[in-house]
C-alpha atoms as a PDB file:
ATOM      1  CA  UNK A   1       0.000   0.000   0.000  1.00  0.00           C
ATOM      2  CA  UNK A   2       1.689   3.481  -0.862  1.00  0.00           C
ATOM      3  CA  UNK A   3       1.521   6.216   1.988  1.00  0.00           C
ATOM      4  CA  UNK A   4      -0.832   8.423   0.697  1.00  0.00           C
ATOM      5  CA  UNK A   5      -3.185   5.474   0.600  1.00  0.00           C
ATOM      6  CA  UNK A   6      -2.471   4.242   4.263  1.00  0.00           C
ATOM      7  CA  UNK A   7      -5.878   4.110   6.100  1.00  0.00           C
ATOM      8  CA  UNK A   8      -6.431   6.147   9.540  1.00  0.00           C
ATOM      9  CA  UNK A   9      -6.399   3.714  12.406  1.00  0.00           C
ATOM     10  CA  UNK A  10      -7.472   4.093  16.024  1.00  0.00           C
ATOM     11  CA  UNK A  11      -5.422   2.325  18.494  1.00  0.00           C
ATOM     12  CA  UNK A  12      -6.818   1.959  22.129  1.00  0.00           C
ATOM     13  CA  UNK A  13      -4.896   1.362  25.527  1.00  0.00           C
ATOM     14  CA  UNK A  14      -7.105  -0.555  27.641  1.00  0.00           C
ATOM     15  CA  UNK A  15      -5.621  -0.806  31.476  1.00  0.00           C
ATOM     16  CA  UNK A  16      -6.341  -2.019  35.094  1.00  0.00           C
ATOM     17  CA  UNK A  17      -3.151  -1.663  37.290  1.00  0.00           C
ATOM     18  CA  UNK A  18      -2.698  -2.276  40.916  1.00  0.00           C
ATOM     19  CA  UNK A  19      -2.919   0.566  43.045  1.00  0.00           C
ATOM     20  CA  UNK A  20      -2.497  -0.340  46.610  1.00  0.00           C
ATOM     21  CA  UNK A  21       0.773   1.040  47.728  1.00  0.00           C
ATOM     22  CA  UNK A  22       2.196   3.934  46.992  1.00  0.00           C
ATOM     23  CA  UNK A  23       4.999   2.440  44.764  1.00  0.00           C
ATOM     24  CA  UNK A  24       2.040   0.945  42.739  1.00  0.00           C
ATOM     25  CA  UNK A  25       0.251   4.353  41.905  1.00  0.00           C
ATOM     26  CA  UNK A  26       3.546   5.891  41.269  1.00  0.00           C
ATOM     27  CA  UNK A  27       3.846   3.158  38.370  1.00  0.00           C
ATOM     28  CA  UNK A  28       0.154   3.726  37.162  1.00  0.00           C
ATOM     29  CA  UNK A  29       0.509   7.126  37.149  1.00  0.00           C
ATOM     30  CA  UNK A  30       4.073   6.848  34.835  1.00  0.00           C
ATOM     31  CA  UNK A  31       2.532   4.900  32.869  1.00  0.00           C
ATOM     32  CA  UNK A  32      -0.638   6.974  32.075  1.00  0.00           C
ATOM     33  CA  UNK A  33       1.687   9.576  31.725  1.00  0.00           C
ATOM     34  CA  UNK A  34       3.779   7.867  28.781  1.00  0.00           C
ATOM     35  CA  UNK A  35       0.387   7.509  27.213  1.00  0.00           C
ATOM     36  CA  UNK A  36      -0.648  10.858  27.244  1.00  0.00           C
ATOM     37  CA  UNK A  37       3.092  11.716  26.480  1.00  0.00           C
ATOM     38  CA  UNK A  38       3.076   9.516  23.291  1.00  0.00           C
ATOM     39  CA  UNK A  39       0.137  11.383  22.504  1.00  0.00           C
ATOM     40  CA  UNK A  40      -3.107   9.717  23.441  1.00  0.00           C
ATOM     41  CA  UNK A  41      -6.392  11.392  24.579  1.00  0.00           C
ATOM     42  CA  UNK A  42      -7.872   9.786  28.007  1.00  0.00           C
ATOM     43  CA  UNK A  43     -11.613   8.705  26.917  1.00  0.00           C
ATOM     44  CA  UNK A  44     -12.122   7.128  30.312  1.00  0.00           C
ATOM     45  CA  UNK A  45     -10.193   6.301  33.204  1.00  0.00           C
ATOM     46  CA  UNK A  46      -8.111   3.522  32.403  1.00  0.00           C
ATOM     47  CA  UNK A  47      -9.226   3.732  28.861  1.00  0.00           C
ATOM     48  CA  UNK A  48      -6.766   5.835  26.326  1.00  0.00           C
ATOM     49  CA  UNK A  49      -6.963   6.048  22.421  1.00  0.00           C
ATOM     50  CA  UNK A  50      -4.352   7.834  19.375  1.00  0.00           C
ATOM     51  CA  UNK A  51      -5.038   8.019  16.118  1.00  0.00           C
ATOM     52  CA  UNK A  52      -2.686   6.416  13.740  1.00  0.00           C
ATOM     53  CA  UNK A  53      -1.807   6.885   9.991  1.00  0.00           C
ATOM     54  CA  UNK A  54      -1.667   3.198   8.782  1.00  0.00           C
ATOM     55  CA  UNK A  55      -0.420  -0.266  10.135  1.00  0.00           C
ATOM     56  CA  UNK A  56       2.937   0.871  10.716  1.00  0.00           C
ATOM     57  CA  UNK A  57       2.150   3.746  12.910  1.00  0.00           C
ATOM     58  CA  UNK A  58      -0.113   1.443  15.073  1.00  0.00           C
ATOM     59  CA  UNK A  59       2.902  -0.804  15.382  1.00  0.00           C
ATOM     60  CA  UNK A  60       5.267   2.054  16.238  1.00  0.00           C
ATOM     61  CA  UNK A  61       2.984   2.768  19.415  1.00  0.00           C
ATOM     62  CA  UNK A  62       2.111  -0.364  20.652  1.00  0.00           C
ATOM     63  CA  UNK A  63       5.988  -1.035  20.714  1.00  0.00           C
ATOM     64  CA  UNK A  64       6.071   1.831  22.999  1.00  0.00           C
ATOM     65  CA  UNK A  65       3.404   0.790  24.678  1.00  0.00           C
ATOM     66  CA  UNK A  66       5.372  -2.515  25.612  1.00  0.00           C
ATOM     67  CA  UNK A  67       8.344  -0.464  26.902  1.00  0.00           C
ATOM     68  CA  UNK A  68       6.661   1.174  29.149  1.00  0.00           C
ATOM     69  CA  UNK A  69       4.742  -1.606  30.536  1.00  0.00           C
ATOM     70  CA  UNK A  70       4.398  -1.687  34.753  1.00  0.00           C
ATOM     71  CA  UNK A  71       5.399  -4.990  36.315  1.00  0.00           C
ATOM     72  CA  UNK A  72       2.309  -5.851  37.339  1.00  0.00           C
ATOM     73  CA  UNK A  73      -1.604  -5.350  36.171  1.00  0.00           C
ATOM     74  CA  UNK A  74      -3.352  -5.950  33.264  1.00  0.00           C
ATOM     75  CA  UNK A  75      -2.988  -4.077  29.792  1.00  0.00           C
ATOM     76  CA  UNK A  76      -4.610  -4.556  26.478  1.00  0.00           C
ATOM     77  CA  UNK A  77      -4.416  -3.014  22.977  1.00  0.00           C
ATOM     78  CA  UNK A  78      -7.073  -2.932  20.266  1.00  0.00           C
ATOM     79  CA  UNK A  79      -6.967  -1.629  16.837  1.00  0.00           C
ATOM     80  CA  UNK A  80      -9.744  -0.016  15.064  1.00  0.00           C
ATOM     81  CA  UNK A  81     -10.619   1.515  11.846  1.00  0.00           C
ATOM     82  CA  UNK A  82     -11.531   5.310  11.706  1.00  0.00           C
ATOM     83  CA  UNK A  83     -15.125   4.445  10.505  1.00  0.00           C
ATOM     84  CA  UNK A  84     -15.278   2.036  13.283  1.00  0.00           C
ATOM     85  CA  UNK A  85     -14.264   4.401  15.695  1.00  0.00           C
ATOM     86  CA  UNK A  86     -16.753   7.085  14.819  1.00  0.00           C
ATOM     87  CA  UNK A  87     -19.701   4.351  15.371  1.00  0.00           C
ATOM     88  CA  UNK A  88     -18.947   4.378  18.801  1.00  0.00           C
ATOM     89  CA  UNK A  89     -21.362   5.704  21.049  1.00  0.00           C
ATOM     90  CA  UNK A  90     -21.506   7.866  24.393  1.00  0.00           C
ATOM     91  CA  UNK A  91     -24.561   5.775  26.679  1.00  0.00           C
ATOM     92  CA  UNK A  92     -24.416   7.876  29.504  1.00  0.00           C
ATOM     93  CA  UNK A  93     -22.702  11.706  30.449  1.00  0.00           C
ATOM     94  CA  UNK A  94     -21.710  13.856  27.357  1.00  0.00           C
ATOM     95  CA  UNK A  95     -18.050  13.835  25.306  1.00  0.00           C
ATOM     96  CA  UNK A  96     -15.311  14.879  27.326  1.00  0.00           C
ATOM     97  CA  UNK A  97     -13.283  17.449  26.413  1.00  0.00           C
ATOM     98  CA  UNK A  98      -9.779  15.571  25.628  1.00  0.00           C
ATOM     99  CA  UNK A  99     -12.311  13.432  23.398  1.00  0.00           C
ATOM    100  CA  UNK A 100     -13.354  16.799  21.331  1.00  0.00           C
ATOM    101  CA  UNK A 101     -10.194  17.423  20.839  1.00  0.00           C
ATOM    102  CA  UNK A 102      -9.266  14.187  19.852  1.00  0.00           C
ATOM    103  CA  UNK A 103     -11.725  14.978  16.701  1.00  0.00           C
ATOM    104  CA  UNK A 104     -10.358  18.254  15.962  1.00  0.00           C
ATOM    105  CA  UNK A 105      -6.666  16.328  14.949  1.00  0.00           C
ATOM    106  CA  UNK A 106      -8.607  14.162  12.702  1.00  0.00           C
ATOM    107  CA  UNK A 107      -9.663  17.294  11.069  1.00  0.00           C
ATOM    108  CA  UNK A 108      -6.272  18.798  11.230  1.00  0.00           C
ATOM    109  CA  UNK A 109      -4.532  15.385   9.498  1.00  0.00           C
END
């Protein structure tokens, strides 16, 4: 597939880390951080998604995602098209506002 054909892709961060000690949160709260760093929007608490241009960039992030991994806790990635993505919808409390301007970069790509 050439570049200017590569498809925009919507890769989500799905987490539950321990938080019991303060060493724990300390390590949740890097981690988040490295996700927001890396340049994902929060859409709920433990819940983060970036867009992506193509396959490649999806793989570029979730390889940072692994090396920033905690020691302990659960984490999950999922990949999603753009159309897929904009199906999604809110059940309860409106958009926040890291999600609005989540759309706006869309616009700006």
């Amino acid at each position: 597939m050439k570049p200017e054909e590569a498809r925009f892709m919507w890769l989500m961060c799905f987490f539950d880390l321990p938080v019991s000690t303060p060493a724990q949160r300390k390590m949740a709260a890097r981690f988040r951080t490295h996700l927001k760093k890396d340049g994902f929007i929060m859409l709920q608490w433990s819940v983060y998604a970036r867009l992506c241009k193509g396959e490649d960039a999806v793989e570029k992030h979730t390889l940072r995602i692994k090396g920033a991994l905690p020691k302990t806790g659960s984490v999950r990635c999922l990949q999603v098209t753009d159309k897929q993505y904009g199906r999604m919808k809110l059940l309860l409390e409106t958009a926040k506002n890291t999600e609005k301007k989540g759309a706006d970069q869309l616009v700006l790509l």
